[in-house]
C-alpha atoms as a PDB file:
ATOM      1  CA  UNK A   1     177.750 124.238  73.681  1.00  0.00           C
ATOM      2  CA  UNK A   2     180.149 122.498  75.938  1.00  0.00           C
ATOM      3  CA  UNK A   3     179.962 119.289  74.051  1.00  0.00           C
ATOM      4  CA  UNK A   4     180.755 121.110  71.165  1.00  0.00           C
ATOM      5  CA  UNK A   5     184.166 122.925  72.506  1.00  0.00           C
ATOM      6  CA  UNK A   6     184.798 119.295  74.154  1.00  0.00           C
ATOM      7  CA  UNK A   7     185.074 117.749  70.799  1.00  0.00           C
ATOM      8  CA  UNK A   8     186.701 120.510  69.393  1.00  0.00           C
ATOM      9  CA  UNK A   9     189.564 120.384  71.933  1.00  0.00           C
ATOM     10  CA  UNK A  10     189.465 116.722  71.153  1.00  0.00           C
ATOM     11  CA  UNK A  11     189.828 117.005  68.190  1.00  0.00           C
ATOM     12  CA  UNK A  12     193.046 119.921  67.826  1.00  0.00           C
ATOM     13  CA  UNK A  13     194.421 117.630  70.758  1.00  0.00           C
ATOM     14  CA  UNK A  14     194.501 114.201  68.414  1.00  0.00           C
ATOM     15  CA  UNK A  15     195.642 116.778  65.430  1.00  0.00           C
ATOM     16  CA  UNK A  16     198.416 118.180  67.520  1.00  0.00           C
ATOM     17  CA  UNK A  17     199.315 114.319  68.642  1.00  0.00           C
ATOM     18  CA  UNK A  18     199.310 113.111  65.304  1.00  0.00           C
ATOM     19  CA  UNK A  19     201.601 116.010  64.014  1.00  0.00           C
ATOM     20  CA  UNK A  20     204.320 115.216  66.829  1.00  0.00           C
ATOM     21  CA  UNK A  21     204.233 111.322  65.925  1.00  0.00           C
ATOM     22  CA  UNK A  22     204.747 112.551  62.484  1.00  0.00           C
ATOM     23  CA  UNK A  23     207.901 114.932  63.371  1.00  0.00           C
ATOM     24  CA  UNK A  24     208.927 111.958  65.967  1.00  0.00           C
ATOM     25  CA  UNK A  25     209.385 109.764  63.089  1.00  0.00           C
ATOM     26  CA  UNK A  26     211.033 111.515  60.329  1.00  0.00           C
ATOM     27  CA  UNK A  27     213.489 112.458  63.104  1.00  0.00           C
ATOM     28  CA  UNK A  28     214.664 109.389  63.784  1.00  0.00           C
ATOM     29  CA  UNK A  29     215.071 108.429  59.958  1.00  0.00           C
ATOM     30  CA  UNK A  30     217.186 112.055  59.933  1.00  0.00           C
ATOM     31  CA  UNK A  31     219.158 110.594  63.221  1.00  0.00           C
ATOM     32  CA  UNK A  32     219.860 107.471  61.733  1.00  0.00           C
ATOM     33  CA  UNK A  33     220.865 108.288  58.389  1.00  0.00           C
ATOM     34  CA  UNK A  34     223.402 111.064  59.532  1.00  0.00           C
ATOM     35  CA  UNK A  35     225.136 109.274  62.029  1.00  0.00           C
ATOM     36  CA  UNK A  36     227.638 111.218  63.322  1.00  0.00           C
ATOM     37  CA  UNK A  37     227.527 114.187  61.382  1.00  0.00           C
ATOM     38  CA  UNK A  38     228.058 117.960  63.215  1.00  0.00           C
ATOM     39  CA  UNK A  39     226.820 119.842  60.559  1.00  0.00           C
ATOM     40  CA  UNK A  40     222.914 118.956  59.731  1.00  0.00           C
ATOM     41  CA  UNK A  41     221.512 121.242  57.149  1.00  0.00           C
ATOM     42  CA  UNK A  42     217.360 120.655  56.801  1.00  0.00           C
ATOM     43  CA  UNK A  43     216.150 122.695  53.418  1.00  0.00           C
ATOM     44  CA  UNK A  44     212.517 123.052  54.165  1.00  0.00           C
ATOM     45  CA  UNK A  45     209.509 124.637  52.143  1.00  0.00           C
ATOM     46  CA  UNK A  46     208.942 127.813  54.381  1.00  0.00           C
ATOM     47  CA  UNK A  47     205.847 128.524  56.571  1.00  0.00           C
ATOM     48  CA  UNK A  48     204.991 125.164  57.593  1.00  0.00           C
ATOM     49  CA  UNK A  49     203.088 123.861  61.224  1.00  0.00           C
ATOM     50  CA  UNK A  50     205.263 120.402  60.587  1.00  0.00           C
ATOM     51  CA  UNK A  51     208.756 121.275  59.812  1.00  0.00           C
ATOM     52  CA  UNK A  52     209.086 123.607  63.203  1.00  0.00           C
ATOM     53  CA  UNK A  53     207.873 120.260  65.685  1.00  0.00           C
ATOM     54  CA  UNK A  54     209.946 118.625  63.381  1.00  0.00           C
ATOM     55  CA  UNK A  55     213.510 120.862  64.349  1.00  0.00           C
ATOM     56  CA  UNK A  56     211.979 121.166  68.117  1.00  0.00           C
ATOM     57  CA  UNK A  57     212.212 117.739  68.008  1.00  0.00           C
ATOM     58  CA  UNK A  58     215.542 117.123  66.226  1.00  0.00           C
ATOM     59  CA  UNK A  59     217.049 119.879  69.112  1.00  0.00           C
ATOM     60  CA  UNK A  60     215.689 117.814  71.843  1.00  0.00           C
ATOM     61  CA  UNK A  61     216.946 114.705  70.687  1.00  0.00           C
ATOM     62  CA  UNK A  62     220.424 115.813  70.311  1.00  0.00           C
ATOM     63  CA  UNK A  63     220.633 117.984  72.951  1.00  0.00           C
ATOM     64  CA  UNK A  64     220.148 114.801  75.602  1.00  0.00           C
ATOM     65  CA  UNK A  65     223.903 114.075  74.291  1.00  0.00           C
ATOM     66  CA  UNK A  66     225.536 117.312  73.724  1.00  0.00           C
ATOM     67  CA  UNK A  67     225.000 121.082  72.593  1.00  0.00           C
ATOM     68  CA  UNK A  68     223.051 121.982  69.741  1.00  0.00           C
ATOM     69  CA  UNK A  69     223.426 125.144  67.853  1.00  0.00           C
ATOM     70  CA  UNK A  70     220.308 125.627  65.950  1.00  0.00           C
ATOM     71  CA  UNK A  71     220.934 128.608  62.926  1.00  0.00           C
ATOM     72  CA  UNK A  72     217.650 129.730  61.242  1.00  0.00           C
ATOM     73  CA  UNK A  73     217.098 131.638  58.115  1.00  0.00           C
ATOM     74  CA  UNK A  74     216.761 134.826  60.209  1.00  0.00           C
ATOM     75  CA  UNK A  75     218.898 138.381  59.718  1.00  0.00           C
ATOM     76  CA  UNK A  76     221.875 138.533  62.235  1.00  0.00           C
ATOM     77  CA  UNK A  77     220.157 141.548  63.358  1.00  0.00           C
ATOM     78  CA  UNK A  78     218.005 139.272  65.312  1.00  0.00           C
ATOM     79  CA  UNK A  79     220.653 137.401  67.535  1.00  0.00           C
ATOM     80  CA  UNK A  80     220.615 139.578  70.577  1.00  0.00           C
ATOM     81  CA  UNK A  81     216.732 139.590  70.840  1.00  0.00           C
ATOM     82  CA  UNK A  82     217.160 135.877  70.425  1.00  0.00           C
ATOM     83  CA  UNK A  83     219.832 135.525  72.854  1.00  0.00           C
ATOM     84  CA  UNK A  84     217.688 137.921  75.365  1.00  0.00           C
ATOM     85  CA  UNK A  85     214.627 135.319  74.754  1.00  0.00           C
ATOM     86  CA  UNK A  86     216.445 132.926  75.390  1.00  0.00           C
ATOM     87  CA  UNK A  87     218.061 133.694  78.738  1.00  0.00           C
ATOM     88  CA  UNK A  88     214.690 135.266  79.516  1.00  0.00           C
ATOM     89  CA  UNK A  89     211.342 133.422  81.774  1.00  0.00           C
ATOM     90  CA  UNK A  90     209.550 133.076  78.286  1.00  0.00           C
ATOM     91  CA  UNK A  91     207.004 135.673  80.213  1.00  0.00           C
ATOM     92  CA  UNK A  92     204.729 138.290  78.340  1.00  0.00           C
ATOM     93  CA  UNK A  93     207.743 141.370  78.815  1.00  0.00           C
ATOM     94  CA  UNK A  94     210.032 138.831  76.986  1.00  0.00           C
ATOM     95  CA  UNK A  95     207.880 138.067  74.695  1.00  0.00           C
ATOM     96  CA  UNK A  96     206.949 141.470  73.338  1.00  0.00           C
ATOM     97  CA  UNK A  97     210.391 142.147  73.011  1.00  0.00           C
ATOM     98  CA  UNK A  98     210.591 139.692  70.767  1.00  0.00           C
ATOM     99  CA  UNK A  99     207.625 138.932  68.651  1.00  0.00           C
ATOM    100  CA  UNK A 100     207.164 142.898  68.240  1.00  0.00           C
ATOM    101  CA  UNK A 101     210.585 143.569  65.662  1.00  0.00           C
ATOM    102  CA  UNK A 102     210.156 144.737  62.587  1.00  0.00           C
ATOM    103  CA  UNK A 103     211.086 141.230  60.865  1.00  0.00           C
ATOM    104  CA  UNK A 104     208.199 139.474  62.953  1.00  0.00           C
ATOM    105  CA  UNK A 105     205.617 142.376  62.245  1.00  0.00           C
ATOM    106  CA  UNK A 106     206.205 142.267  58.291  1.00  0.00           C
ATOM    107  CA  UNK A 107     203.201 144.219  56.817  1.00  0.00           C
ATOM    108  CA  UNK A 108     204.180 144.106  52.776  1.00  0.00           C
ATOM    109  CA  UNK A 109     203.546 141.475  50.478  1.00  0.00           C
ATOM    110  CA  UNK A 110     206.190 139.759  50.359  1.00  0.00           C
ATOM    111  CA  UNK A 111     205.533 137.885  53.923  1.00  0.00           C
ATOM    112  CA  UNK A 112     208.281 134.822  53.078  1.00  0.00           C
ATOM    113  CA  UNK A 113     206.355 132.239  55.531  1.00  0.00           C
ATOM    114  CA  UNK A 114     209.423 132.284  57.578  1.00  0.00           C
ATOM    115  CA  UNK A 115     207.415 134.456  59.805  1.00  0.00           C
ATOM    116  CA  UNK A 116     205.106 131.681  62.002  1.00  0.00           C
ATOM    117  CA  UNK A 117     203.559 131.014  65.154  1.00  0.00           C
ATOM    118  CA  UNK A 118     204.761 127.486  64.797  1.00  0.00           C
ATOM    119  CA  UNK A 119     208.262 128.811  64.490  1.00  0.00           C
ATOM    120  CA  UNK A 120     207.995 131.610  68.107  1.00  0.00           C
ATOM    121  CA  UNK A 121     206.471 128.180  69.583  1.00  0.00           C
ATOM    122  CA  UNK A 122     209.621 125.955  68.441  1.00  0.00           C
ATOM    123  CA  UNK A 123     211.534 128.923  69.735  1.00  0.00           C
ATOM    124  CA  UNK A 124     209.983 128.855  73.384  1.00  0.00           C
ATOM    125  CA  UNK A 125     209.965 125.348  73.563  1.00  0.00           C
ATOM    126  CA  UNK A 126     214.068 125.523  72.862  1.00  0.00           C
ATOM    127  CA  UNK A 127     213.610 128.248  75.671  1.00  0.00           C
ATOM    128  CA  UNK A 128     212.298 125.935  78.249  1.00  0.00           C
ATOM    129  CA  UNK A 129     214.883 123.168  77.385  1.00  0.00           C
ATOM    130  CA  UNK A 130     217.493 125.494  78.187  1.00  0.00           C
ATOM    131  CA  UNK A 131     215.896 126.774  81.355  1.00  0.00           C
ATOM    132  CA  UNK A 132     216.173 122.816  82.159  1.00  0.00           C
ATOM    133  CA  UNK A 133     219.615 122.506  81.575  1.00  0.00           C
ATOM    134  CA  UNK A 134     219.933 121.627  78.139  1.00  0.00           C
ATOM    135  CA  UNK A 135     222.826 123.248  76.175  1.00  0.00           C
ATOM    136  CA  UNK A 136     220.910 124.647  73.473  1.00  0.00           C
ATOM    137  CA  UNK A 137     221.642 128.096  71.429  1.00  0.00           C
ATOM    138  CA  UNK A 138     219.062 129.682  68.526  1.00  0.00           C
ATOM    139  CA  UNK A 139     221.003 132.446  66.042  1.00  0.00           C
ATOM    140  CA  UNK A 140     220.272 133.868  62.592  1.00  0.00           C
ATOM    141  CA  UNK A 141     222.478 133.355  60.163  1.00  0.00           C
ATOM    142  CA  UNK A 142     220.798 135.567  57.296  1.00  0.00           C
ATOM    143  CA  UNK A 143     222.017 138.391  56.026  1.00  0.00           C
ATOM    144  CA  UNK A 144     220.402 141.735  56.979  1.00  0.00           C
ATOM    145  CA  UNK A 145     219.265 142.766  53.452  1.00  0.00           C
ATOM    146  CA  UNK A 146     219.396 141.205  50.224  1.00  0.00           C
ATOM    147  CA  UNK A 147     221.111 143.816  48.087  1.00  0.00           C
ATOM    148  CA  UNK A 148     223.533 142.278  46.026  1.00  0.00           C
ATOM    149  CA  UNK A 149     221.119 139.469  44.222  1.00  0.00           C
ATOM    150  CA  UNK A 150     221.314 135.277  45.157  1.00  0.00           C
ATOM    151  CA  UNK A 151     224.468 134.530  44.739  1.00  0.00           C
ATOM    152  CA  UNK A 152     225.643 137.275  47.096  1.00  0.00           C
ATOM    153  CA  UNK A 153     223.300 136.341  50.069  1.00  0.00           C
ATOM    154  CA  UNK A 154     224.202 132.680  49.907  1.00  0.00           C
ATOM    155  CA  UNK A 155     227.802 133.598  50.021  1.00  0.00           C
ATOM    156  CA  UNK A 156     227.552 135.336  52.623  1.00  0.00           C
ATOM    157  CA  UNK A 157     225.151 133.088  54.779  1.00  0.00           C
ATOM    158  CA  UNK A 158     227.959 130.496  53.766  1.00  0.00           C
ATOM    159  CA  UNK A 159     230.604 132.454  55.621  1.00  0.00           C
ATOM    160  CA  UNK A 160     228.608 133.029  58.392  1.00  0.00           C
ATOM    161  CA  UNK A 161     227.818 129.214  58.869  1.00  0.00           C
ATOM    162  CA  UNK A 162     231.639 127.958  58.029  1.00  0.00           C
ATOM    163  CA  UNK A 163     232.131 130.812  61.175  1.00  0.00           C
ATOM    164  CA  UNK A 164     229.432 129.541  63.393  1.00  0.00           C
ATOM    165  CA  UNK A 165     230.867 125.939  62.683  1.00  0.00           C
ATOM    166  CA  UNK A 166     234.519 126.955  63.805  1.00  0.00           C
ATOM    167  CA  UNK A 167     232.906 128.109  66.817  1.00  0.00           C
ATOM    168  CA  UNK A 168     231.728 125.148  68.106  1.00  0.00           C
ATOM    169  CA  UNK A 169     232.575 123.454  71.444  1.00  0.00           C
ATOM    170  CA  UNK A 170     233.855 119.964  71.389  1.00  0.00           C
ATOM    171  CA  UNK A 171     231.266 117.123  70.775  1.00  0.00           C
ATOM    172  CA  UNK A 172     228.286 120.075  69.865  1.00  0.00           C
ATOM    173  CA  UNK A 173     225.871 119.744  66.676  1.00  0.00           C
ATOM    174  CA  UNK A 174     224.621 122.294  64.474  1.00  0.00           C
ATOM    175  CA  UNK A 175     222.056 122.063  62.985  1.00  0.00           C
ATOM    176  CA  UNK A 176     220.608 124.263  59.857  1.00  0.00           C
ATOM    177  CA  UNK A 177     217.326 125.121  59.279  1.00  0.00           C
ATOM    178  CA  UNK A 178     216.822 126.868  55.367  1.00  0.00           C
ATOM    179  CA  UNK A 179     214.960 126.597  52.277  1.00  0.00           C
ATOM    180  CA  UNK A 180     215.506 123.853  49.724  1.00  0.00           C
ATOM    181  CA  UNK A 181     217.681 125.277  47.244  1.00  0.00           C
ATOM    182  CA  UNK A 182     219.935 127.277  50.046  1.00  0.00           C
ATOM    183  CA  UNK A 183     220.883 123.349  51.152  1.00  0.00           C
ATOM    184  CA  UNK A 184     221.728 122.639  48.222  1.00  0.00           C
ATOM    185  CA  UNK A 185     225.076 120.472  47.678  1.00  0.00           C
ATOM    186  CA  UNK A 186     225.544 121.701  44.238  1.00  0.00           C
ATOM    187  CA  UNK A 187     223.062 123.311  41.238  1.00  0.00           C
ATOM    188  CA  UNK A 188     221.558 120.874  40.005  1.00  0.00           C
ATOM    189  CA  UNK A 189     221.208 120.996  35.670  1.00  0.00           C
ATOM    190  CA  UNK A 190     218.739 122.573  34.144  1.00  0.00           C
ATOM    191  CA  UNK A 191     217.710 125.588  36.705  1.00  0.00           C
ATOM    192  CA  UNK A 192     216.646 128.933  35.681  1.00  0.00           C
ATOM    193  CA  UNK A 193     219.427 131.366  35.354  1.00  0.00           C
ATOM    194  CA  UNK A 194     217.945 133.179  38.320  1.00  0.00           C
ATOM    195  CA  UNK A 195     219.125 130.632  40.833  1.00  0.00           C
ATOM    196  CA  UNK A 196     222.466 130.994  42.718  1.00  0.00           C
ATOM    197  CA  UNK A 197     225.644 129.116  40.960  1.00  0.00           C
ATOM    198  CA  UNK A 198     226.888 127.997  44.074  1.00  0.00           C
ATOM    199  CA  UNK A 199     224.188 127.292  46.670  1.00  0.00           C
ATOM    200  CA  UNK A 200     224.957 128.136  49.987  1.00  0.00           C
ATOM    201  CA  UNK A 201     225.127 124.361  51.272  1.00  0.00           C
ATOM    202  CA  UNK A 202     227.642 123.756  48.316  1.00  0.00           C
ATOM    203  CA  UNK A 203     230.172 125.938  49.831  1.00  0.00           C
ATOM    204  CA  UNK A 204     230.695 124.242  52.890  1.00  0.00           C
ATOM    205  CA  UNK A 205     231.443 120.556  51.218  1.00  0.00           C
ATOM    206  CA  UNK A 206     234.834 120.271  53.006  1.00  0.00           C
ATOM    207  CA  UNK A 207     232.762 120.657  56.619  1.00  0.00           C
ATOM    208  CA  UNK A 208     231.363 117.681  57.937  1.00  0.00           C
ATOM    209  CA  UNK A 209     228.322 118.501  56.243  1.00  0.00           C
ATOM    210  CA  UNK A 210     224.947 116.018  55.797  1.00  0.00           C
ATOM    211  CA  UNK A 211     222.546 117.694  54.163  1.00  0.00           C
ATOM    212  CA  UNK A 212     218.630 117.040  54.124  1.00  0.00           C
ATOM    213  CA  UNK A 213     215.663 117.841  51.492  1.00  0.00           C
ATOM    214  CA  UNK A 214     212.615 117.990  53.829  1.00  0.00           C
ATOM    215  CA  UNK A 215     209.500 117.211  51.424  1.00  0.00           C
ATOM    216  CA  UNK A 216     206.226 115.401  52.227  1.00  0.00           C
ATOM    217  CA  UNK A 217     204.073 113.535  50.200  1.00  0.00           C
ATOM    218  CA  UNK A 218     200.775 115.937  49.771  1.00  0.00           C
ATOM    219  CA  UNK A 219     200.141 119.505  51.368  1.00  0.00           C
ATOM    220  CA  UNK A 220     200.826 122.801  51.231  1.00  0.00           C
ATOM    221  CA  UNK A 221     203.870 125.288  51.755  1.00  0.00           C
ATOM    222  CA  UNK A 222     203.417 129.264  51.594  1.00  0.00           C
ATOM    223  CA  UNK A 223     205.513 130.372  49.076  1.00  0.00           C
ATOM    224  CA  UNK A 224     206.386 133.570  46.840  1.00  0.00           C
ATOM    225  CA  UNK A 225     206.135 133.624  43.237  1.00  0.00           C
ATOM    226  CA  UNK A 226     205.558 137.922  42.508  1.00  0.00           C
ATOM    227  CA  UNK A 227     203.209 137.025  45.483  1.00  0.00           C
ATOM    228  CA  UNK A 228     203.245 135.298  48.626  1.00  0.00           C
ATOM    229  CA  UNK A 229     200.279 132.642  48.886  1.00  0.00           C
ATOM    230  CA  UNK A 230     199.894 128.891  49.967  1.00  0.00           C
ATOM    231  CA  UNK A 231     200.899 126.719  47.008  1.00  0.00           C
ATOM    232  CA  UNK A 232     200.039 122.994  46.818  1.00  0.00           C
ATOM    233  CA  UNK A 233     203.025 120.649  46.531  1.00  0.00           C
ATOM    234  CA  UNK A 234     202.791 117.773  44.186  1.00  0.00           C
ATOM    235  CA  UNK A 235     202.121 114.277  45.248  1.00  0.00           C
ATOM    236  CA  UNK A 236     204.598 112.020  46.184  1.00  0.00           C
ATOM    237  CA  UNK A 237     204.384 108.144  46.252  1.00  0.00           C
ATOM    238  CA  UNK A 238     207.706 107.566  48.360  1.00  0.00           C
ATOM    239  CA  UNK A 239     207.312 107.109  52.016  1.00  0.00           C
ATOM    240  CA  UNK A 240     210.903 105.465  52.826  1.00  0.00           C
ATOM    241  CA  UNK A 241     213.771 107.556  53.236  1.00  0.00           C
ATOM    242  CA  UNK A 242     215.872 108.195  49.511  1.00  0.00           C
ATOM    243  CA  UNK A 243     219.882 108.462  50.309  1.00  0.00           C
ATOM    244  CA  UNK A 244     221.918 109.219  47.635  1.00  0.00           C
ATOM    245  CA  UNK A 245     225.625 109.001  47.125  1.00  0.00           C
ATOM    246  CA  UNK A 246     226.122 110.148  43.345  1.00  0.00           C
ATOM    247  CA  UNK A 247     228.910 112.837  43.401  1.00  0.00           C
ATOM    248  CA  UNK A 248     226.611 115.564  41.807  1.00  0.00           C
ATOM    249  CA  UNK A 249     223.986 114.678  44.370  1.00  0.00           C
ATOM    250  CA  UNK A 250     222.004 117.787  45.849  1.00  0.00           C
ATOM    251  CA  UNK A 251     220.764 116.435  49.247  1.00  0.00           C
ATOM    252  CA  UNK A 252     222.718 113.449  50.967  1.00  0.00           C
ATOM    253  CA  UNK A 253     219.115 112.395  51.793  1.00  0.00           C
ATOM    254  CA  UNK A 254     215.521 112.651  50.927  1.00  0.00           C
ATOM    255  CA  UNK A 255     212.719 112.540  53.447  1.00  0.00           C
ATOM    256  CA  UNK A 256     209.199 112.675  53.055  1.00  0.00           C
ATOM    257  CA  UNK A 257     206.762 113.994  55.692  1.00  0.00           C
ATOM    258  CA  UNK A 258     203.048 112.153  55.437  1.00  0.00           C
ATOM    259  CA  UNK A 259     201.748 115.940  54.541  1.00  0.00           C
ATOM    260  CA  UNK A 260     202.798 119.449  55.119  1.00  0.00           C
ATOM    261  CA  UNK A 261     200.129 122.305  56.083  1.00  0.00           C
ATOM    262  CA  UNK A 262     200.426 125.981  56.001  1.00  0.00           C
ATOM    263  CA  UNK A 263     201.495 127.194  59.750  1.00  0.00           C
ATOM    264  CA  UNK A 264     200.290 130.668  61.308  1.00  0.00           C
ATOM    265  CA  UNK A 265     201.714 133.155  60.108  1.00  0.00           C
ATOM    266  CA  UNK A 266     202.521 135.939  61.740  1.00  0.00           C
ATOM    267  CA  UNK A 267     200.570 139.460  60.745  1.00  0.00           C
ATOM    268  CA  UNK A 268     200.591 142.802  61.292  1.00  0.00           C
END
C-alpha cells in the first residue's frame, strides 16, 4: 500500500514538473517575441491544466520588473470578490467567499471550461505573489450577461480593456487572458456568419497591442458545441514559434504547447 501511494505521488510530482517546464518554456518564446509590448492578449482553448501555469508563469515573470494587470474572461461582477481574495490570507473563510459564487458553482450545461481548479490555483498563486510584494492585480473584464449576441459582448469587453489599459501606471503590463477568436486581430475569411465582425482584439489595434494564439500540438480542450464536452484538437507538426507580420494577420504570433489536457473543472 505505501509503495503504491509512493509511486503515485511520484508520479503526479514528475507530471506536475513536466507541465511547469512546459509553461516555463513557451513563456519565454511569448517574452521574447513581444518585447516590449504593454498590452499581451493570450487567446486560449478554455478549460485547460496548461494554459493557467502557463499565465501564473507569464505574471511572475513580469511582475519581477513591474506591475502586471492580469484581465480574465470573467463577468465584472466578479472584481470585488477578486479584489477581496486577493488582499485576503488565501485561508478557508477567503476562500469560500470566493469559490462559492454563482459563476464558480455553474450547475447547467453549458459549463464553458472557464470554470477550473487550475484557474482558483493560478489565482492563489497570484495571491501569494502579492502577499510577497509583487505588484500584481486579477479583474474580469466580461460582460455580466450575454444578451445582445457576439458582436455586442466583444464590443463591450473591448471598451472595458481600452479602459483598463488607460488605467495603467507607468511602466505596468497587462496582460489578457481569452479565447481564440476574442484575440483575434481581425476576422479572418471564410468564418461562419455566427462569428463577431470585429473581434474584440481587433478593436484595440491602435493600443500597443501583441496578440498571441495559444495552441499545442495534440490534446484536448473542453469546449461547447450545443454541449459542453472535452474535444480533441488536431495534430500539429510545428514546435517553433510562427510570427507573422501580414497586415490581415489574426495573431502577431503562434505558439504551440507540447499537448494540452482537460483541467478540473469546477462542479456543483
Amino acid at each position: 500500500m505505501h509503495s503504491i501511494f509512493r509511486w503515485t505521488s511520484a508520479l503526479l510530482l514528475a507530471l506536475g514538473m513536466a507541465l511547469n517546464a512546459h509553461a516555463d518554456d513557451t513563456a519565454v518564446q511569448i517574452r521574447q517575441h513581444a518585447g516590449e509590448h504593454r498590452l499581451l492578449v493570450l487567446g486560449e482553448f478554455h478549460g485547460t491544466r496548461e494554459t493557467p501555469l502557463l499565465v501564473r508563469q507569464l505574471v511572475d515573470d513580469y511582475s519581477r520588473n513591474g506591475p502586471v494587470l492580469l484581465a480574465l474572461e470573467l463577468p465584472r461582477a466578479e472584481n470585488p470578490a477578486l479584489h477581496d481574495y486577493l488582499e485576503s490570507d488565501g485561508g478557508a473563510a477567503a476562500r469560500q467567499h470566493l469559490h462559492g459564487r454563482a459563476f464558480w458553482t455553474v450547475r447547467d450545461d453549458q459549463h464553458d471550461g472557464r470554470r477550473s481548479r487550475d484557474m482558483l490555483a493560478m489565482i492563489e498563486d497570484l495571491r501569494a505573489l502579492k502577499a510577497q510584494g509583487r505588484a500584481i492585480d486579477v479583474v474580469g473584464y466580461d460582460v455580466d450577461n450575454s444578451d445582445g449576441g457576439n458582436q455586442a459582448r466583444d464590443d463591450r469587453m473591448a471598451a472595458e480593456l481600452r479602459r483598463l489599459y488607460r488605467r495603467l501606471p507607468a511602466g505596468a503590463r497587462m496582460l489578457v487572458l481569452t479565447g481564440n477568436v476574442h484575440a483575434m486581430l481581425q476576422r479572418p475569411q471564410g468564418m461562419p456568419p455566427e462569428m463577431q465582425m470585429y473581434p474584440m482584439a481587433s478593436q484595440l489595434r491602435d493600443l500597443d497591442i501583441y496578440s498571441v494564439r495559444l495552441g499545442a500540438q495534440r490534446g484536448q480542450a473542453w469546449g461547447c458545441a450545443g454541449r459542453c464536452v472535452a474535444r480533441s484538437l488536431p495534430e500539429q507538426v510545428a514546435t517553433a514559434p510562427r510570427v507573422d507580420a501580414d497586415a490581415k494577420r489574426p495573431y502577431d504570433l503562434w505558439v504551440w504547447m507540447p499537448e494540452l489536457s482537460v483541467g478540473t473543472l469546477v462542479g456543483p
